[in-house]
N, C-alpha and C. Protein backbone atom coordinates (compact mmCIF):
# COMPACT_ATOMS: atom_id res chain seq x y z
N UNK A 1 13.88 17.26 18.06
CA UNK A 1 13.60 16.03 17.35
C UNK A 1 13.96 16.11 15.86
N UNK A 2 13.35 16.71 15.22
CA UNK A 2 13.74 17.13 13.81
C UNK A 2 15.44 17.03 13.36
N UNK A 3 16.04 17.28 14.19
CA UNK A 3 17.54 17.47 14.28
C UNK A 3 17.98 16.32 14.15
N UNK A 4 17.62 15.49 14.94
CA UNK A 4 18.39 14.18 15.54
C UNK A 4 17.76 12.93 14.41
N UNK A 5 18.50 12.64 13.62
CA UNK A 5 17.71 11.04 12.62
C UNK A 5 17.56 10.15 13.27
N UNK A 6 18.44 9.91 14.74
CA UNK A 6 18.05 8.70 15.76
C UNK A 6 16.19 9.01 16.11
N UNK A 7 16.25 9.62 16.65
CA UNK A 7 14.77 10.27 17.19
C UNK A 7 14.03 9.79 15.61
N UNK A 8 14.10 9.99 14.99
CA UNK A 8 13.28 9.59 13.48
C UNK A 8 12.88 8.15 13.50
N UNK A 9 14.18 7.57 13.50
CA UNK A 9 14.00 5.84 13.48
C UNK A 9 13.59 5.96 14.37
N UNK A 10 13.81 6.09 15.67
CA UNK A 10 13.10 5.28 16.68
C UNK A 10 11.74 5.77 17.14
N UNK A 11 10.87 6.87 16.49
CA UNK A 11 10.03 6.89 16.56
C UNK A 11 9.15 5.98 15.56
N UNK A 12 9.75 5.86 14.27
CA UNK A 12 9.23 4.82 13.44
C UNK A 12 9.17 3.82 14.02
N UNK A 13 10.43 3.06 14.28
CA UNK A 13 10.15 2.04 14.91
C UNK A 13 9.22 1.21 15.65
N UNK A 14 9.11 2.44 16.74
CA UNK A 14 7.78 2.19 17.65
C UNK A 14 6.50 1.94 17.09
N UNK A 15 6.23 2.85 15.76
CA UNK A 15 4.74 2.29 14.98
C UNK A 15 4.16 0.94 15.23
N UNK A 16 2.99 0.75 15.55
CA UNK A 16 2.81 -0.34 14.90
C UNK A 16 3.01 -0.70 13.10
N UNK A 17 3.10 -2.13 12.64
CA UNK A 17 3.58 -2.41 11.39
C UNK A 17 1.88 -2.53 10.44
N UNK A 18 0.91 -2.03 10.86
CA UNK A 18 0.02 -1.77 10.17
C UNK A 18 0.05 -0.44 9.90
N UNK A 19 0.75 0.08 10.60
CA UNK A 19 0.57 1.91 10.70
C UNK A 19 1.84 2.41 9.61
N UNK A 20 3.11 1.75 10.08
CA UNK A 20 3.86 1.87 8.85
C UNK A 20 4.13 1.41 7.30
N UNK A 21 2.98 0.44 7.50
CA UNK A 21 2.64 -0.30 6.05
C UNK A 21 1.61 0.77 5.54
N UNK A 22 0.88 1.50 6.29
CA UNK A 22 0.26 2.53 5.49
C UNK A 22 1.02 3.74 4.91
N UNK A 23 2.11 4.03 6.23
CA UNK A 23 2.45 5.60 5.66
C UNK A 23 3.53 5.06 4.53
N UNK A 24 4.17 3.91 4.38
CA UNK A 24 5.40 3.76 3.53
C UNK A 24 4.10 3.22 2.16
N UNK A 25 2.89 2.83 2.21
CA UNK A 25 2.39 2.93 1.17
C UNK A 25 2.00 4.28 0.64
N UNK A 26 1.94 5.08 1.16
CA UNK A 26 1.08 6.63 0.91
C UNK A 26 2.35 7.51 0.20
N UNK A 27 4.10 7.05 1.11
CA UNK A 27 5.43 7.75 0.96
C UNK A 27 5.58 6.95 -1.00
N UNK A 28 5.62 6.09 -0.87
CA UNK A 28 6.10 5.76 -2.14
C UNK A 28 5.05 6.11 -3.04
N UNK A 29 3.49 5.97 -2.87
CA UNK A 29 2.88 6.62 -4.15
C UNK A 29 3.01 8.07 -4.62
N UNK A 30 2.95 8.82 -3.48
CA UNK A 30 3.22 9.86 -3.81
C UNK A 30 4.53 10.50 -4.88
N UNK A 31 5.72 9.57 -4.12
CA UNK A 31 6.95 9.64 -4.86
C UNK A 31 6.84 8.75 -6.61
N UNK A 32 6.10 7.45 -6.75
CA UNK A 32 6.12 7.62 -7.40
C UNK A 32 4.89 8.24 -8.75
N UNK A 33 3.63 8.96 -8.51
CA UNK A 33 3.11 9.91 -9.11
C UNK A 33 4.05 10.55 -9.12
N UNK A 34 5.22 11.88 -8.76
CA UNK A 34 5.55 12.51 -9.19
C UNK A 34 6.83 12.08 -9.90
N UNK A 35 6.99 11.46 -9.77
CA UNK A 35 8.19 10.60 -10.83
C UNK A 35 7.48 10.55 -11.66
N UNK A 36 6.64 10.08 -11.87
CA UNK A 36 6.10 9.52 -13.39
C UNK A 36 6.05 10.77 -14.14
N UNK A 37 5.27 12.02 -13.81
CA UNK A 37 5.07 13.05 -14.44
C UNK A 37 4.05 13.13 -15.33
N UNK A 38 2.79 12.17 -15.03
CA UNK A 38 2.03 12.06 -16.09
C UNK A 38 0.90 12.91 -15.63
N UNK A 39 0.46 12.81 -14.33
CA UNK A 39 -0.67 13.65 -13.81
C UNK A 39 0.08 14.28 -12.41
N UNK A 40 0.77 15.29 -12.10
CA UNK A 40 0.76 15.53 -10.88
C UNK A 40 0.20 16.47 -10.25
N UNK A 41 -1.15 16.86 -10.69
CA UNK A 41 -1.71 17.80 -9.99
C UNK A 41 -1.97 16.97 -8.68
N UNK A 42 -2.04 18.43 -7.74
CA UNK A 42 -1.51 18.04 -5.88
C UNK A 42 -3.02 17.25 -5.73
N UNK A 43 -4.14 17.47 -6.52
CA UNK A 43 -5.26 16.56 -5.96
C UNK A 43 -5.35 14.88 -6.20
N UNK A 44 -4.83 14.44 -7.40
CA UNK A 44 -4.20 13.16 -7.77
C UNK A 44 -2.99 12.43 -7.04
N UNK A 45 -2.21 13.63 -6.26
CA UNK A 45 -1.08 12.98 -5.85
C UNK A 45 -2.07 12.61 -4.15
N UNK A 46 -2.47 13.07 -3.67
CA UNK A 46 -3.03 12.93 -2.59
C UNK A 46 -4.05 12.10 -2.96
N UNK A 47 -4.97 11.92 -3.51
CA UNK A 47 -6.11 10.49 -3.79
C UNK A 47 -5.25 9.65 -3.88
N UNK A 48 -4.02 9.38 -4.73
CA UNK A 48 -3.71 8.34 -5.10
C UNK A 48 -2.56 7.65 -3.82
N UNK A 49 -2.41 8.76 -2.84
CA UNK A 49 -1.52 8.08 -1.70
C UNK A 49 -2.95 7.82 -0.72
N UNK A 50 -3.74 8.16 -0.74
CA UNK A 50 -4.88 8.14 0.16
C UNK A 50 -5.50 6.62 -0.35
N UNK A 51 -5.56 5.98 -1.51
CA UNK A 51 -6.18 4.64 -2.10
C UNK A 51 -5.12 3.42 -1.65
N UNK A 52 -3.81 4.12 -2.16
CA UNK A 52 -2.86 3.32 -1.33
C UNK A 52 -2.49 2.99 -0.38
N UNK A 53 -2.64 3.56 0.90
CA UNK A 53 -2.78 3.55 2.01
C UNK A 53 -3.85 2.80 2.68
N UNK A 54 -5.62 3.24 1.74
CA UNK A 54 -6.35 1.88 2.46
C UNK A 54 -6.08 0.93 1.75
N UNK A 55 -5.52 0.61 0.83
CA UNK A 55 -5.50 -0.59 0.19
C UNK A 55 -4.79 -1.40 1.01
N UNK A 56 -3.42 -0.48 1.78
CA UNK A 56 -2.18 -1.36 2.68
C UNK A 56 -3.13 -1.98 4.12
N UNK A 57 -3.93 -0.73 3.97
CA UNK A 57 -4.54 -1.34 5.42
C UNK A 57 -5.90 -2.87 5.59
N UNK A 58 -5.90 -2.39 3.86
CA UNK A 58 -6.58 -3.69 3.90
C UNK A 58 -5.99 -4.69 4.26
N UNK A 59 -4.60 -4.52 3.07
CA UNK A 59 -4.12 -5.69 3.14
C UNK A 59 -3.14 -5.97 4.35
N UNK A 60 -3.32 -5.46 5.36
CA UNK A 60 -2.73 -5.42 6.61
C UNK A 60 -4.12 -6.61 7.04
N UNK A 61 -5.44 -6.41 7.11
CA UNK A 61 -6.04 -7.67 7.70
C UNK A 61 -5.86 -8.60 6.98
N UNK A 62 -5.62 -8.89 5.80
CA UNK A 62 -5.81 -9.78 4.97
C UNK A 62 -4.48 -10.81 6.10
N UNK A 63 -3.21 -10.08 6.13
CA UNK A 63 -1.87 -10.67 6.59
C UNK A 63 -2.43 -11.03 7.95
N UNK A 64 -3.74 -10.40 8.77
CA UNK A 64 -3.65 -11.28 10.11
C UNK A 64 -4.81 -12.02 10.09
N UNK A 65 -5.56 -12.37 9.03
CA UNK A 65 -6.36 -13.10 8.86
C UNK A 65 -5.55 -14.31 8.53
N UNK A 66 -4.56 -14.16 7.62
CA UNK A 66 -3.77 -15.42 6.98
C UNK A 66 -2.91 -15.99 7.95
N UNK A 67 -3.08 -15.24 9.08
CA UNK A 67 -1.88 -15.74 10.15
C UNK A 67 -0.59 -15.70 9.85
N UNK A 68 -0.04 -14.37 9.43
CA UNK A 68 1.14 -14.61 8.71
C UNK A 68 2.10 -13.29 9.75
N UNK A 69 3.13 -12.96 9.76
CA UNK A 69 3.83 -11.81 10.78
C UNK A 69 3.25 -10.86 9.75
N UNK A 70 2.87 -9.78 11.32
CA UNK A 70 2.35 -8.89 10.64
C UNK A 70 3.31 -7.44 9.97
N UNK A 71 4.98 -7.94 10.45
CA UNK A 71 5.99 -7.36 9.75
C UNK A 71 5.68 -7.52 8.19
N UNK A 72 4.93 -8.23 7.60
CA UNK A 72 5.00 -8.48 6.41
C UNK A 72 3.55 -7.12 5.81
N UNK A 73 3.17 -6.48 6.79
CA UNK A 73 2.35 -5.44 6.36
C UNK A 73 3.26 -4.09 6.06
N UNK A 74 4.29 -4.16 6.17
CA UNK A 74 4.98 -2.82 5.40
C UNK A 74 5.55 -3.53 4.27
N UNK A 75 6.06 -4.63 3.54
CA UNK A 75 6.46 -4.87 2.63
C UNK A 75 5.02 -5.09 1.69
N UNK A 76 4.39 -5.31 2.05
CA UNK A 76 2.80 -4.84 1.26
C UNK A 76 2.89 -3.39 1.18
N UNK A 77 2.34 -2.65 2.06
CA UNK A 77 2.55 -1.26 1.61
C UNK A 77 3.54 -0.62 0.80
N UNK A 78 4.69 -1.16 1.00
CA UNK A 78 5.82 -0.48 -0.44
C UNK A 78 5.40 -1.33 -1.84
N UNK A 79 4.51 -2.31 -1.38
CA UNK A 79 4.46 -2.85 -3.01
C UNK A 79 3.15 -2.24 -3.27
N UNK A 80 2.12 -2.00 -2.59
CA UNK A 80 1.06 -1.35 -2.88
C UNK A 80 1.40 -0.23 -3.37
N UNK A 81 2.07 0.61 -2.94
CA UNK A 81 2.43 1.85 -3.30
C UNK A 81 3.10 2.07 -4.52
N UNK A 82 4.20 0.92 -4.78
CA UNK A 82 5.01 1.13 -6.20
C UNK A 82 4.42 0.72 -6.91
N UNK A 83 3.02 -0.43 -7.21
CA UNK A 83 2.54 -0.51 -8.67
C UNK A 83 1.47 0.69 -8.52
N UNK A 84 0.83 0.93 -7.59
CA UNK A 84 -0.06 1.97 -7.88
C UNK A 84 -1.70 1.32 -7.48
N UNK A 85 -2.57 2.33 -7.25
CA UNK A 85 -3.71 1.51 -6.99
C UNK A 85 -4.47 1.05 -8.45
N UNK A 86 -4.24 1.72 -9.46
CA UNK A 86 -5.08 0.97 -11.06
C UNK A 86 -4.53 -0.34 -11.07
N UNK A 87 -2.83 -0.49 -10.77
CA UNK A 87 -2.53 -2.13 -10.89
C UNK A 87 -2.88 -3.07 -9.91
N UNK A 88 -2.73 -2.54 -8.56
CA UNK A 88 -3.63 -3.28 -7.87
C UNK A 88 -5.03 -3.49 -8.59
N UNK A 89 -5.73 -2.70 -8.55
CA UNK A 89 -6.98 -2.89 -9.05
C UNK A 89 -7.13 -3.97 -10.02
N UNK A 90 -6.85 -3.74 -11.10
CA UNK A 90 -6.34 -4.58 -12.33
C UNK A 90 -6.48 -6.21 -12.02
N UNK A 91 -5.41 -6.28 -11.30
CA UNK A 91 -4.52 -7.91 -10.96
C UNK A 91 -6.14 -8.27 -9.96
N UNK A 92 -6.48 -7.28 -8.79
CA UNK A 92 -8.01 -8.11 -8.29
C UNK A 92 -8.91 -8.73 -9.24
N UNK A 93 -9.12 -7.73 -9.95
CA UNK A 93 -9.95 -8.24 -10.98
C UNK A 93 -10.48 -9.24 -11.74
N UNK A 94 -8.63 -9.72 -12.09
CA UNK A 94 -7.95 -10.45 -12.65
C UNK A 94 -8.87 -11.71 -11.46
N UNK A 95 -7.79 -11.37 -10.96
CA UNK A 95 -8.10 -12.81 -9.94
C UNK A 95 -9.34 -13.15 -10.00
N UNK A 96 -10.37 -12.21 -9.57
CA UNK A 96 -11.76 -12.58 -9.32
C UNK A 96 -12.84 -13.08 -10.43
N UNK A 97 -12.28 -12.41 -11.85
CA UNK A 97 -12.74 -13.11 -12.68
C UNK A 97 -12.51 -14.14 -13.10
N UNK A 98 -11.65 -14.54 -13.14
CA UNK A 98 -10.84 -16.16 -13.03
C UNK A 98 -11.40 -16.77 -12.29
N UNK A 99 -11.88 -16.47 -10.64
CA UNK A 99 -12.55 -17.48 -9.69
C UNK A 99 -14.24 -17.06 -10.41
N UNK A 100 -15.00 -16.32 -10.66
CA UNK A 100 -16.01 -17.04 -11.52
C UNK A 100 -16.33 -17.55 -12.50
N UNK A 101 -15.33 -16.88 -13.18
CA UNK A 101 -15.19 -17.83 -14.53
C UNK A 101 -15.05 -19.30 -14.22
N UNK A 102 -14.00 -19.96 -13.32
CA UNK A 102 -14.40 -21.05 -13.03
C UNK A 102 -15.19 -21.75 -12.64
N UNK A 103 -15.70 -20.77 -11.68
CA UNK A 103 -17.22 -21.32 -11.10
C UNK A 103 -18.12 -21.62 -12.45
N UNK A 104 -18.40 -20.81 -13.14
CA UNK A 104 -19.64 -20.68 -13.77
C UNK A 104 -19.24 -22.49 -14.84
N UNK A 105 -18.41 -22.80 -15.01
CA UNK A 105 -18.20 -24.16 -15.77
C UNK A 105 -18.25 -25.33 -15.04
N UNK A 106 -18.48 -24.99 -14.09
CA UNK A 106 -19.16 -26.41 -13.00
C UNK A 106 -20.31 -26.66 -13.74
């Protein structure tokens, strides 16, 4: 198996697209923590593909709650993965304070 890159894809393939929206979120954080070069000790690089990964899987229900193809759960996971989980974090935030902030001016 290892030999053959057909055998690669087509075992990917077969994933389900919640399963590969996780590992292609976990593949790109990792890659990019060590790109960055700012923290790569091996315990940061692994939390931070491990946050990314549930974050994809969150947002893997979020996509079948919304009724939307759930092909669209690996293009979440590569975007989860390339801003990182602080920017995710961040932008929730964002959002959520905005929805009480509005609330609270009713």
């Amino acid at each position: 198996m290892p030999d053959n890159p057909d055998t690669w894809v087509q075992t990917l393939n077969q994933l389900p697209a919640e399963v590969a929206g996780v590992l292609m979120a976990m593949f790109i954080a990792t890659l990019r923590v060590i790109y960055d070069k700012e923290e790569t000790k091996p315990i940061r690089v692994i939390l931070e593909a491990l946050i990314c990964g549930t974050l994809s899987l969150t947002a893997s229900s979020a996509i079948i709650a919304m009724h939307l193809d759930i092909n669209w759960a690996v293009f979440a996971g590569g975007v989860i993965g390339y801003f990182g989980s602080a920017t995710v974090r961040a932008i929730a935030l964002k959002f959520v304070n905005s929805k009480v902030n509005k609330n609270d001016k009713k």
